[in-house]
PDB file of N, CA and C in Angstrom:
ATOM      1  N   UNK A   1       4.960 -15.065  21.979  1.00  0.00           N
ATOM      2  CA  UNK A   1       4.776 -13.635  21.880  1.00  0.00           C
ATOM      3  C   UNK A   1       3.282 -13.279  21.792  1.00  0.00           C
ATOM      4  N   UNK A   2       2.332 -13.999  20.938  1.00  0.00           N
ATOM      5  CA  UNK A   2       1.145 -13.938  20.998  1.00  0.00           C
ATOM      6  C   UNK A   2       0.440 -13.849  22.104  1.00  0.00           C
ATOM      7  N   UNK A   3       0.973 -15.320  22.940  1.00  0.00           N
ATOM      8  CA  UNK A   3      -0.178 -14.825  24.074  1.00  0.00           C
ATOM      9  C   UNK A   3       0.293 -14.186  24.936  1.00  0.00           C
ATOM     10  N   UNK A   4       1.175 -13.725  25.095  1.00  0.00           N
ATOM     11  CA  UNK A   4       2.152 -12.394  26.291  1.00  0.00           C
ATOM     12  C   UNK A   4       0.869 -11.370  25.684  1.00  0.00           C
ATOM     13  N   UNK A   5       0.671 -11.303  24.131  1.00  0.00           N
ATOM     14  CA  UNK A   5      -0.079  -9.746  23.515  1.00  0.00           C
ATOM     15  C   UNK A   5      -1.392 -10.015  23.522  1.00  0.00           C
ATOM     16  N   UNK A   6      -1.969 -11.600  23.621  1.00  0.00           N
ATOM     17  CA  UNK A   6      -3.037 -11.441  24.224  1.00  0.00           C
ATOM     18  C   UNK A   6      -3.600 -11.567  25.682  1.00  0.00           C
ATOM     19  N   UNK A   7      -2.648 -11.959  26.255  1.00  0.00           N
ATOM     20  CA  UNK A   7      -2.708 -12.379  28.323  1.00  0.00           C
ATOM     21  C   UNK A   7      -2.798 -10.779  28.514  1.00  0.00           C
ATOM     22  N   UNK A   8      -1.908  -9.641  28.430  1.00  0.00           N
ATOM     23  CA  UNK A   8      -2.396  -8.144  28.936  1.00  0.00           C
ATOM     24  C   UNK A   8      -3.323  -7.445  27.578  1.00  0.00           C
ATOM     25  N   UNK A   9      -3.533  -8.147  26.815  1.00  0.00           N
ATOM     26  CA  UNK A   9      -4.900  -7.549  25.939  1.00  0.00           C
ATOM     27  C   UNK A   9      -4.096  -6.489  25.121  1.00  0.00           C
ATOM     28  N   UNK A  10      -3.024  -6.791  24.663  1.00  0.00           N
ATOM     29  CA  UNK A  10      -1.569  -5.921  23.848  1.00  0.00           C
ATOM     30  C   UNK A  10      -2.243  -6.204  22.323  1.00  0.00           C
ATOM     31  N   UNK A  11      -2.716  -7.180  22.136  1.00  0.00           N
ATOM     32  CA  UNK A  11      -2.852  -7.345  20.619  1.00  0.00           C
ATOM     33  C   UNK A  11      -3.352  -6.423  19.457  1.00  0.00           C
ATOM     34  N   UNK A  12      -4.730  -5.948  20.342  1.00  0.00           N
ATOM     35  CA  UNK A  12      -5.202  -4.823  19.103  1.00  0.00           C
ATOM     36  C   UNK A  12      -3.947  -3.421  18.963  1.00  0.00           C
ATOM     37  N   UNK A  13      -3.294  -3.154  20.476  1.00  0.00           N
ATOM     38  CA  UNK A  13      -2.222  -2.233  20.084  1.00  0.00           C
ATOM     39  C   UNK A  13      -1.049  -2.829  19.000  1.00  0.00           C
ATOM     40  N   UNK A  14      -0.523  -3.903  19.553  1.00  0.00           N
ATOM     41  CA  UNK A  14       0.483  -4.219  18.658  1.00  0.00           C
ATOM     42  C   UNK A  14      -0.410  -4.350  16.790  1.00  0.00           C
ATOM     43  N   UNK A  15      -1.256  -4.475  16.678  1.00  0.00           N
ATOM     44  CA  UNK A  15      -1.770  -4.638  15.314  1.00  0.00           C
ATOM     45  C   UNK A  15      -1.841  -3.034  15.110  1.00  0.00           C
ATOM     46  N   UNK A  16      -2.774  -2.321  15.763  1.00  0.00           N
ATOM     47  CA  UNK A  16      -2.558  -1.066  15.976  1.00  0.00           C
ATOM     48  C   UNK A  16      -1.114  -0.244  15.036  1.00  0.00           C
ATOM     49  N   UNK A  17      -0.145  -0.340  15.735  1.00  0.00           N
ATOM     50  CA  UNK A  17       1.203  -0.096  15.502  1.00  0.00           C
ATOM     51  C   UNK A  17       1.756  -0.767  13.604  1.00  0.00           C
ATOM     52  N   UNK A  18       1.231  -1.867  13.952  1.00  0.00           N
ATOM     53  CA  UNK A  18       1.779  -2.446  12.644  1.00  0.00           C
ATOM     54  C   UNK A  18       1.183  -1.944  11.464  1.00  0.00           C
ATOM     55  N   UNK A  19      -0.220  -1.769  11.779  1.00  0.00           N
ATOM     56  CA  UNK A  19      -0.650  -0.809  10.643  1.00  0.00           C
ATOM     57  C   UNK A  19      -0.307   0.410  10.255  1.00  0.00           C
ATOM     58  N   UNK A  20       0.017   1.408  11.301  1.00  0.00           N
ATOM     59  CA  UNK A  20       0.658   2.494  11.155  1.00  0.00           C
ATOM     60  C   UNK A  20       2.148   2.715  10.507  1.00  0.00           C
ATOM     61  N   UNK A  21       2.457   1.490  10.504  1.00  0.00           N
ATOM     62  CA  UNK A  21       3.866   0.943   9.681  1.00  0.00           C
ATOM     63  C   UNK A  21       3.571   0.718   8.688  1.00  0.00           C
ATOM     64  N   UNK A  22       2.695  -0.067   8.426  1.00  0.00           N
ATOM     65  CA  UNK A  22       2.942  -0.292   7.025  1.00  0.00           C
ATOM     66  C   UNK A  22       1.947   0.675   6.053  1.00  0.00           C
ATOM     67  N   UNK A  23       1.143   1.339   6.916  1.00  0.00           N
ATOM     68  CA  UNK A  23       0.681   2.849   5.850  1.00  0.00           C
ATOM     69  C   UNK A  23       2.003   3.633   5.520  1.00  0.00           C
ATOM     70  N   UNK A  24       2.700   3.544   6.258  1.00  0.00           N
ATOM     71  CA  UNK A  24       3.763   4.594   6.655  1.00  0.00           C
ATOM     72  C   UNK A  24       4.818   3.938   5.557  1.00  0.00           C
ATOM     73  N   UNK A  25       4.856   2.860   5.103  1.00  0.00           N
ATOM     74  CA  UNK A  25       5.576   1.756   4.452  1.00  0.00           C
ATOM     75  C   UNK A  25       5.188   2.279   3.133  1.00  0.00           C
ATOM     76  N   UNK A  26       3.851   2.441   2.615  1.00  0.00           N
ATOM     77  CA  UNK A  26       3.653   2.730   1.620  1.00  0.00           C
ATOM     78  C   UNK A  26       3.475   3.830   0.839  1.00  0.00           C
ATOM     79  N   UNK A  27       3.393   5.033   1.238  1.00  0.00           N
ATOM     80  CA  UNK A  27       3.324   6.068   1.101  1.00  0.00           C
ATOM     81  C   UNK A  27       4.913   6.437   0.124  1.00  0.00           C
ATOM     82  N   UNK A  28       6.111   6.143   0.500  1.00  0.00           N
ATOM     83  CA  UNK A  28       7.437   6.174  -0.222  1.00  0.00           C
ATOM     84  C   UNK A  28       6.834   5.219  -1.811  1.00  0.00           C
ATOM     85  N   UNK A  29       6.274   4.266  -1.383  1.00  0.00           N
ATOM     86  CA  UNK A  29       6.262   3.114  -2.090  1.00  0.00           C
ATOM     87  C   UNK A  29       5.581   3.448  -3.515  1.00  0.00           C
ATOM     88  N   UNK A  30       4.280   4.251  -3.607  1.00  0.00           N
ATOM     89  CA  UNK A  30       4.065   5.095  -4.146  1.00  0.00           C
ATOM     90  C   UNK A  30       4.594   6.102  -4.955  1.00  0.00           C
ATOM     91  N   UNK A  31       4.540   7.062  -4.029  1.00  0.00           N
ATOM     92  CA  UNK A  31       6.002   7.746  -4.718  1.00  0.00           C
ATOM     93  C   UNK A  31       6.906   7.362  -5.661  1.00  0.00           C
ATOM     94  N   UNK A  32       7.922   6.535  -5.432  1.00  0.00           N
ATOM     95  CA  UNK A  32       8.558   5.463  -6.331  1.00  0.00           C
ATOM     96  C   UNK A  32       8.072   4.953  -7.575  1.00  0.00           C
ATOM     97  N   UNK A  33       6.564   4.645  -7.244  1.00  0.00           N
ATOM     98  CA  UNK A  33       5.964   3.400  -8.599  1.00  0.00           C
ATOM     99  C   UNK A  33       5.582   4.605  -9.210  1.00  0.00           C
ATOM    100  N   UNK A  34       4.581   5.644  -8.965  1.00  0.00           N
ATOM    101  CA  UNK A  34       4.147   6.725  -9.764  1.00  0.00           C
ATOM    102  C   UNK A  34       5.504   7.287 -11.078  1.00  0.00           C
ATOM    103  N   UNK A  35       6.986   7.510 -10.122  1.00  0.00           N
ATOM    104  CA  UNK A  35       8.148   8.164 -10.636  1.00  0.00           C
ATOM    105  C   UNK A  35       8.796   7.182 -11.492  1.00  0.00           C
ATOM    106  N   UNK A  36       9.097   5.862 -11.392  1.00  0.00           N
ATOM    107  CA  UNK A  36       9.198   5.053 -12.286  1.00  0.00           C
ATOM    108  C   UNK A  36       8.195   4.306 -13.348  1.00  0.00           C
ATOM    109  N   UNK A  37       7.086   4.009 -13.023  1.00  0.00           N
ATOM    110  CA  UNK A  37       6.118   3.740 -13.947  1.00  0.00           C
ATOM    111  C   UNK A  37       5.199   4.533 -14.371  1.00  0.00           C
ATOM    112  N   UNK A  38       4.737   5.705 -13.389  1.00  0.00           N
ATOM    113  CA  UNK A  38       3.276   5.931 -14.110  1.00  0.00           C
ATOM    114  C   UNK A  38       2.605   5.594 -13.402  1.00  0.00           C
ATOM    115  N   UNK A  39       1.367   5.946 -13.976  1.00  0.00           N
ATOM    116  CA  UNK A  39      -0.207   5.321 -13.840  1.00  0.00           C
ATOM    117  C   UNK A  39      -0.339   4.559 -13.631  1.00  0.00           C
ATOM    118  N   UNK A  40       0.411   3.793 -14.618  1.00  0.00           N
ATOM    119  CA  UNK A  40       0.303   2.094 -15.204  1.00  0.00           C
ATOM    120  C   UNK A  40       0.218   1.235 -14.799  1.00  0.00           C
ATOM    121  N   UNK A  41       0.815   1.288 -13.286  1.00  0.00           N
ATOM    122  CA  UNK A  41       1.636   0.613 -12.412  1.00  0.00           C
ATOM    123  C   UNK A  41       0.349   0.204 -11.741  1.00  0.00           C
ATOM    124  N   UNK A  42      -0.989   0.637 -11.340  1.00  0.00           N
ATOM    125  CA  UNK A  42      -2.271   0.789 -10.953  1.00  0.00           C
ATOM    126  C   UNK A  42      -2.184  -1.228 -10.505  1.00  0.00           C
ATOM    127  N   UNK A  43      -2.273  -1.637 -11.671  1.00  0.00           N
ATOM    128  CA  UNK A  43      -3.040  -2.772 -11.477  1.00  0.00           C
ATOM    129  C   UNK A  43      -1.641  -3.837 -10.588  1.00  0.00           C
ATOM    130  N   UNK A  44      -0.577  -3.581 -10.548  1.00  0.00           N
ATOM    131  CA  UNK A  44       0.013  -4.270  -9.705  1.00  0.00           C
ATOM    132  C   UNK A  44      -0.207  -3.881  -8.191  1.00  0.00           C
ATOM    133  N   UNK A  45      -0.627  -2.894  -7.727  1.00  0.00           N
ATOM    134  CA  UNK A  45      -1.236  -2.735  -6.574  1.00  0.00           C
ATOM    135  C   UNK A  45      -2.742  -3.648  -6.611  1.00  0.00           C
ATOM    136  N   UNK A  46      -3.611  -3.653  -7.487  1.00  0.00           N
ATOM    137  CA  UNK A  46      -4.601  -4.503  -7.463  1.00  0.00           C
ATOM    138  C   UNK A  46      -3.944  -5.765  -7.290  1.00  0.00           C
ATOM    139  N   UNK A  47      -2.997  -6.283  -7.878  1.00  0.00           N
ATOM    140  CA  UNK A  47      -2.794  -7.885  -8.040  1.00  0.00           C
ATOM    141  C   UNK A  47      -2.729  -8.092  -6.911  1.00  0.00           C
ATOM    142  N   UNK A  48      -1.268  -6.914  -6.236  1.00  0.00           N
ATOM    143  CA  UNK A  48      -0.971  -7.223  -4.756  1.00  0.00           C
ATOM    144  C   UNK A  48      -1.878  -7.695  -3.382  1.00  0.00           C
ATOM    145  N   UNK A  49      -3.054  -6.626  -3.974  1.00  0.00           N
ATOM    146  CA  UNK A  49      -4.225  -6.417  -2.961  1.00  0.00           C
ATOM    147  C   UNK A  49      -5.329  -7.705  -2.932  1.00  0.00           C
ATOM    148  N   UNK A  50      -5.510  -8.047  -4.109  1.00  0.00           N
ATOM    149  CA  UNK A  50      -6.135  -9.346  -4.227  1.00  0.00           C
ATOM    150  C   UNK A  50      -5.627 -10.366  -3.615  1.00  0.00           C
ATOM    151  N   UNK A  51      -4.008 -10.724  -3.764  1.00  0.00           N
ATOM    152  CA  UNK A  51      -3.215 -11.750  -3.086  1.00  0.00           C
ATOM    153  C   UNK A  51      -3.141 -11.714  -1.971  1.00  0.00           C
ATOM    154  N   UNK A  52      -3.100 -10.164  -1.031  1.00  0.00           N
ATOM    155  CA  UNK A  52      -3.549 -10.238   0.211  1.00  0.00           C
ATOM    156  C   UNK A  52      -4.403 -10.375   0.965  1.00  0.00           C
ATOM    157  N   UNK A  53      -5.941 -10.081  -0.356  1.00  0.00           N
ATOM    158  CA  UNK A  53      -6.985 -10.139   0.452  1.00  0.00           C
ATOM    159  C   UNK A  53      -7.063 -11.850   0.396  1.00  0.00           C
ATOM    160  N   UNK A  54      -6.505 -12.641  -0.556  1.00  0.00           N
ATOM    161  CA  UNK A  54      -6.449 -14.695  -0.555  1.00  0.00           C
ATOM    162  C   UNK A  54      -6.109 -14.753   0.495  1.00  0.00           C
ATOM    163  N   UNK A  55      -4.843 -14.124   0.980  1.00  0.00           N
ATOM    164  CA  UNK A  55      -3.969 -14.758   2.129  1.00  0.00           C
ATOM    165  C   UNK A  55      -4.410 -14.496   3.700  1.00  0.00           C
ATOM    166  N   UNK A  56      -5.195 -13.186   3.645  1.00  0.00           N
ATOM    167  CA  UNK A  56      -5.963 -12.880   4.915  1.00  0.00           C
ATOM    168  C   UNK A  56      -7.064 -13.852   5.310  1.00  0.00           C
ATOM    169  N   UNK A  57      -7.614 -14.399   4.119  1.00  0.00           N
ATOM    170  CA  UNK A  57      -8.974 -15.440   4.187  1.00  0.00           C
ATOM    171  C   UNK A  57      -8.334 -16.508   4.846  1.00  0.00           C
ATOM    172  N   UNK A  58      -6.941 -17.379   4.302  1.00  0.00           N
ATOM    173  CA  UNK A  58      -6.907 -18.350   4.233  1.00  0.00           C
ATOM    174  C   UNK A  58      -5.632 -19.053   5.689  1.00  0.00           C
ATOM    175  N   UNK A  59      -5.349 -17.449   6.085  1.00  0.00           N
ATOM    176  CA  UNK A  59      -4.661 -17.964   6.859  1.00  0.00           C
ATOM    177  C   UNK A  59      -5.444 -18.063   8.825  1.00  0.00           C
ATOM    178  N   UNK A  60      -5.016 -18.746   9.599  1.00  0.00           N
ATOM    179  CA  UNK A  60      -5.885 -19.003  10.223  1.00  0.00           C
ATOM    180  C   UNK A  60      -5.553 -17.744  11.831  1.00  0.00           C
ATOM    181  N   UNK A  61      -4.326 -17.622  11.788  1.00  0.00           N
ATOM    182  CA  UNK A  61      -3.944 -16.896  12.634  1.00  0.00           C
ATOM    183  C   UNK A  61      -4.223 -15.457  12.998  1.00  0.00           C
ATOM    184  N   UNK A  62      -5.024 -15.114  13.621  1.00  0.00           N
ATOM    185  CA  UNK A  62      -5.827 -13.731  13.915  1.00  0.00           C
ATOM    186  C   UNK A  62      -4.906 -12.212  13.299  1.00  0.00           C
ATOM    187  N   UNK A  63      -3.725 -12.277  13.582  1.00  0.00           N
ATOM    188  CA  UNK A  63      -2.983 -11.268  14.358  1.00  0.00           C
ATOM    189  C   UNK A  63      -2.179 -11.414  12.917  1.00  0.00           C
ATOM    190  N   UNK A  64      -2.148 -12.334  12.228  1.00  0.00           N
ATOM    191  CA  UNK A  64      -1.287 -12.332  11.041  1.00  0.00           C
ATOM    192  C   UNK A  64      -2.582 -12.749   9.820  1.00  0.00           C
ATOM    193  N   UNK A  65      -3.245 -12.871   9.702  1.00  0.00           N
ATOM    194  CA  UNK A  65      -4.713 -12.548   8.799  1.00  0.00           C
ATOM    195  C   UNK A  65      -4.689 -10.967   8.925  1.00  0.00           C
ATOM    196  N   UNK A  66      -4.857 -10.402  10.409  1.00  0.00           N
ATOM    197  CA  UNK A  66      -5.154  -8.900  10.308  1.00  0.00           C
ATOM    198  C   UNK A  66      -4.133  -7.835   9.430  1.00  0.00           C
ATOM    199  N   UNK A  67      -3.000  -8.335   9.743  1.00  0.00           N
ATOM    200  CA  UNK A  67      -1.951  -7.878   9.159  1.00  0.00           C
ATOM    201  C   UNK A  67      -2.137  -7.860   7.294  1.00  0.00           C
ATOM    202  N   UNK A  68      -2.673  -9.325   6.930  1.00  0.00           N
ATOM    203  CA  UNK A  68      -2.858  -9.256   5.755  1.00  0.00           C
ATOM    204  C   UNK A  68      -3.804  -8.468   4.794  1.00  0.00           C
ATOM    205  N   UNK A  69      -4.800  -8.202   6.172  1.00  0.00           N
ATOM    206  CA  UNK A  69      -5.923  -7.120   5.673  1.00  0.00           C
ATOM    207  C   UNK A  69      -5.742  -6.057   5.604  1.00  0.00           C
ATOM    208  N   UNK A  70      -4.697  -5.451   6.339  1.00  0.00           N
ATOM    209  CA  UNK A  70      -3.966  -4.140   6.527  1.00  0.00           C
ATOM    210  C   UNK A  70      -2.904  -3.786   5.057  1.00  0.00           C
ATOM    211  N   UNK A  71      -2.551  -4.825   4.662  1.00  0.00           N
ATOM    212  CA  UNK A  71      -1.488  -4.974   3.812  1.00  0.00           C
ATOM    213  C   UNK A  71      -2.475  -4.474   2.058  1.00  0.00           C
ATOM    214  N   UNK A  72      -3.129  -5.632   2.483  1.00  0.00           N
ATOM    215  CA  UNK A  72      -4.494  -5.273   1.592  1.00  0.00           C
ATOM    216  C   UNK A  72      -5.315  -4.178   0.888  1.00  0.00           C
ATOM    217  N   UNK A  73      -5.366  -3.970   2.115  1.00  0.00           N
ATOM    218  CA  UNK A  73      -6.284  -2.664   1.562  1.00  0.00           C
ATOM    219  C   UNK A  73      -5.320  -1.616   1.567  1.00  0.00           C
ATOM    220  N   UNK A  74      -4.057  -1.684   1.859  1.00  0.00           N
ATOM    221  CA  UNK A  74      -3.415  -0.559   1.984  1.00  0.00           C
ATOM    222  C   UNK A  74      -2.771  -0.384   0.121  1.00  0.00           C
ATOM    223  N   UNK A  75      -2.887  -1.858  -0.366  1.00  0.00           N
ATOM    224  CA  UNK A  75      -2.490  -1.574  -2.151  1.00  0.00           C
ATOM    225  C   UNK A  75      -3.987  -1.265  -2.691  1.00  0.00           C
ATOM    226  N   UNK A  76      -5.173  -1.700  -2.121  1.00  0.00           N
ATOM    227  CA  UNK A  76      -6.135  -0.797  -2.994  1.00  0.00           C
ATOM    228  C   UNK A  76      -6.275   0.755  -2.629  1.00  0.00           C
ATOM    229  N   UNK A  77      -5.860   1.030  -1.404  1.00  0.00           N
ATOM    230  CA  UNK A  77      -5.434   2.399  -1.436  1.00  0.00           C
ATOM    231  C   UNK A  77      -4.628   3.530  -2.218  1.00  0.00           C
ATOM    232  N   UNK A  78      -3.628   2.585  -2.295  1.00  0.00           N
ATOM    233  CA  UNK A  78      -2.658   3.215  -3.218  1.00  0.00           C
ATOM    234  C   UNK A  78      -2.798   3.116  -4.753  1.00  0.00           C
ATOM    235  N   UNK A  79      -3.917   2.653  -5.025  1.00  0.00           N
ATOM    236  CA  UNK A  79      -4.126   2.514  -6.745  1.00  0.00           C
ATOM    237  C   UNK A  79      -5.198   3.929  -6.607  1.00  0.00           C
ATOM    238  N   UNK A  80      -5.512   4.732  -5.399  1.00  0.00           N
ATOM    239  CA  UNK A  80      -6.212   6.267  -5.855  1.00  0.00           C
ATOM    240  C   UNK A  80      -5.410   7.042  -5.579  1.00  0.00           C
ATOM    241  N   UNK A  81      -4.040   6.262  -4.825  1.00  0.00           N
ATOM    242  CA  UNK A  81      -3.313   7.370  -4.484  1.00  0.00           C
ATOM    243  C   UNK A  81      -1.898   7.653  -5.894  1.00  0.00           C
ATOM    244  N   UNK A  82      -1.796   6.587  -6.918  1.00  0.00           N
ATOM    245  CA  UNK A  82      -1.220   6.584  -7.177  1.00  0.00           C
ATOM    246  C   UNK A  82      -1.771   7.795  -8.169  1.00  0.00           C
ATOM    247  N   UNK A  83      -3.182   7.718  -8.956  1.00  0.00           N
ATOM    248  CA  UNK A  83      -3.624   8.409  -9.527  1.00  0.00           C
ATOM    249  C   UNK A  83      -3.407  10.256  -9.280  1.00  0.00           C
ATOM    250  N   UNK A  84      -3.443  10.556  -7.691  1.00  0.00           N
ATOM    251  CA  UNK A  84      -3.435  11.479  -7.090  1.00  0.00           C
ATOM    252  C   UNK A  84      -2.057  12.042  -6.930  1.00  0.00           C
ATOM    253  N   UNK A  85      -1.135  11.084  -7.129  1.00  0.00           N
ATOM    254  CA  UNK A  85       0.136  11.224  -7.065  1.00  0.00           C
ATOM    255  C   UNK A  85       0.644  12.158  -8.186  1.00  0.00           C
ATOM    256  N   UNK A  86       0.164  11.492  -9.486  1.00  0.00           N
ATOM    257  CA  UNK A  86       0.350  11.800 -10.840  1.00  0.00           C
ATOM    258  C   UNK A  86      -0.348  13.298 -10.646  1.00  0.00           C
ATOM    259  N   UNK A  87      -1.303  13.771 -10.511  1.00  0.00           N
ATOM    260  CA  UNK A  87      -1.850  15.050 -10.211  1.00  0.00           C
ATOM    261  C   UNK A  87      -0.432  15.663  -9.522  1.00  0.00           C
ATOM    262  N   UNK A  88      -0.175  15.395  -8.098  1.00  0.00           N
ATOM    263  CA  UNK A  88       0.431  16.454  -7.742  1.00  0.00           C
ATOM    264  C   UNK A  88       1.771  16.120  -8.188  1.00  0.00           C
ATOM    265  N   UNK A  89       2.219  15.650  -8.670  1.00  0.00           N
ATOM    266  CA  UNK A  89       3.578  15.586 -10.228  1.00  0.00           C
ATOM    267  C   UNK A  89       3.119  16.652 -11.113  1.00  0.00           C
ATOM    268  N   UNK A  90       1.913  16.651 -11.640  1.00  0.00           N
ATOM    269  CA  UNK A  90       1.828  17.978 -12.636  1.00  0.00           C
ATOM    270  C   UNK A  90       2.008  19.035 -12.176  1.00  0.00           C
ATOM    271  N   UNK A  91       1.173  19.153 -10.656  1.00  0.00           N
ATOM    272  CA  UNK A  91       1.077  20.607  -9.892  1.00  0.00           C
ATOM    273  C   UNK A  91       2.801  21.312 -10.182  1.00  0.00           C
ATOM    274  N   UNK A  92       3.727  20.364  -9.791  1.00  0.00           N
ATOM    275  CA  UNK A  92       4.762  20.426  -9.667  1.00  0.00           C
ATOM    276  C   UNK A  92       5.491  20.276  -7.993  1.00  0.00           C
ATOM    277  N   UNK A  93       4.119  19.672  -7.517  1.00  0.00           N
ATOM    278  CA  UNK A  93       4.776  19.263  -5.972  1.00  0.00           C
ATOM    279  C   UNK A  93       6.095  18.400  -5.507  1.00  0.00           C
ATOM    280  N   UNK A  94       6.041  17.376  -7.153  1.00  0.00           N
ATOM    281  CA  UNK A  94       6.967  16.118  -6.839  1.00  0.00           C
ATOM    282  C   UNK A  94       7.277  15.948  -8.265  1.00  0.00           C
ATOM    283  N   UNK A  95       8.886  15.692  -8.218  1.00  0.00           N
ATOM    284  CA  UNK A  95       9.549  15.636  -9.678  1.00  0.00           C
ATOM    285  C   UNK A  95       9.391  14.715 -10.025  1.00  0.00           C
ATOM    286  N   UNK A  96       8.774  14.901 -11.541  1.00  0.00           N
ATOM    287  CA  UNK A  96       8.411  14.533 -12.237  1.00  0.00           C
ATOM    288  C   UNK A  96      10.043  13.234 -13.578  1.00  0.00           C
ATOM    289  N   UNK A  97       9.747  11.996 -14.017  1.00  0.00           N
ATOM    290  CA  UNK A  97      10.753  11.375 -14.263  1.00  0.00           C
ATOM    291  C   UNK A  97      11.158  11.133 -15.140  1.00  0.00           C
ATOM    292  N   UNK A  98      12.716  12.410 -15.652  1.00  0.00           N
ATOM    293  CA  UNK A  98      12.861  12.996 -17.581  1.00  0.00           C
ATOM    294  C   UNK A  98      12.702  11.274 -18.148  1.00  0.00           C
ATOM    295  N   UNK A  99      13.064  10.806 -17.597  1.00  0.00           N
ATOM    296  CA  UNK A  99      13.445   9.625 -18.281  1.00  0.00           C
ATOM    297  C   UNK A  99      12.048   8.970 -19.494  1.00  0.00           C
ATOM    298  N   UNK A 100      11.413   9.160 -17.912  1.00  0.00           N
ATOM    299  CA  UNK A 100       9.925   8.306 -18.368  1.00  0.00           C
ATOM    300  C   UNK A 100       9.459   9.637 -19.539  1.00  0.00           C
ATOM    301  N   UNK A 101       9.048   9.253 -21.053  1.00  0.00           N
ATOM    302  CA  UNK A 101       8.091  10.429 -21.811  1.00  0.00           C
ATOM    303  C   UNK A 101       6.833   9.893 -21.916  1.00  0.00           C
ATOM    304  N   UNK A 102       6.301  11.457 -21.638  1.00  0.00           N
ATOM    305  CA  UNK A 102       4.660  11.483 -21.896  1.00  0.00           C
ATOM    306  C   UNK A 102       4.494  11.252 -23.122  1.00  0.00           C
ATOM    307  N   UNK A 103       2.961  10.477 -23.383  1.00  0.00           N
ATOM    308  CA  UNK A 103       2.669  10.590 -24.651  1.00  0.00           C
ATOM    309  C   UNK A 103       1.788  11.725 -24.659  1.00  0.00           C
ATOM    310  N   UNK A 104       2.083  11.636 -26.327  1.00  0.00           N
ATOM    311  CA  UNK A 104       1.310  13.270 -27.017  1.00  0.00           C
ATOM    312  C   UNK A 104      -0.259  13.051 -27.269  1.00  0.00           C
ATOM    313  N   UNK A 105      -1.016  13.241 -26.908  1.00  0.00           N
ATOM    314  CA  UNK A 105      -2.303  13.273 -27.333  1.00  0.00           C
ATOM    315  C   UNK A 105      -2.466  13.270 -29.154  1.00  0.00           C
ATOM    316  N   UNK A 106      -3.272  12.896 -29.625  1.00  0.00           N
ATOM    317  CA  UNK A 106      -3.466  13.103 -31.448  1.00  0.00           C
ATOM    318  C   UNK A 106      -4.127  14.427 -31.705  1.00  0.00           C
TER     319      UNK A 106
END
């Protein structure tokens, strides 16, 4: 499949595409962690993002390294988006989760 996507020069599209998936992947994903955890949740997008940025280094395959960089940066993305998330939860854009309680300030 590789070299079919690199023999007509398909590759940067097909990577192209895959990224647009998996932004598109995460955006719900978000959503979700903000509504069940919180804030909090911040540094498991870091862990994630770190492990992808290991696995992009270490793997040797162009097209699946890129992928990992995509994957990557797409959880350090989401640790400003998660922050931003929580904002528009207050606005009242996105319901907010009875379950989860705020703490009270002193």
């Amino acid at each position: 499949m590789i070299d079919f996507l690199t023999t007509y020069n398909l590759l940067g599209l097909a990577i192209g595409i895959a990224t647009f998936f998996i932004i598109g992947l995460f955006h719900p994903v978000v959503i979700k962690a903000e509504y069940y955890w919180g804030k909090r949740c911040w540094w498991l997008f870091l862990a994630a993002g770190i492990t992808f940025v290991a696995l992009s280094v270490v793997i040797k395959a162009i097209w699946l390294s890129t992928i990992m960089g995509v994957i990557a940066f797409s959880c350090f993305w989401s640790i400003f988006e998660i922050f931003e998330q929580s904002k528009r939860v207050a606005k009242g854009w996105f319901p907010a989760n009875p379950k989860r309680t705020k703490k009270k300030n002193p």
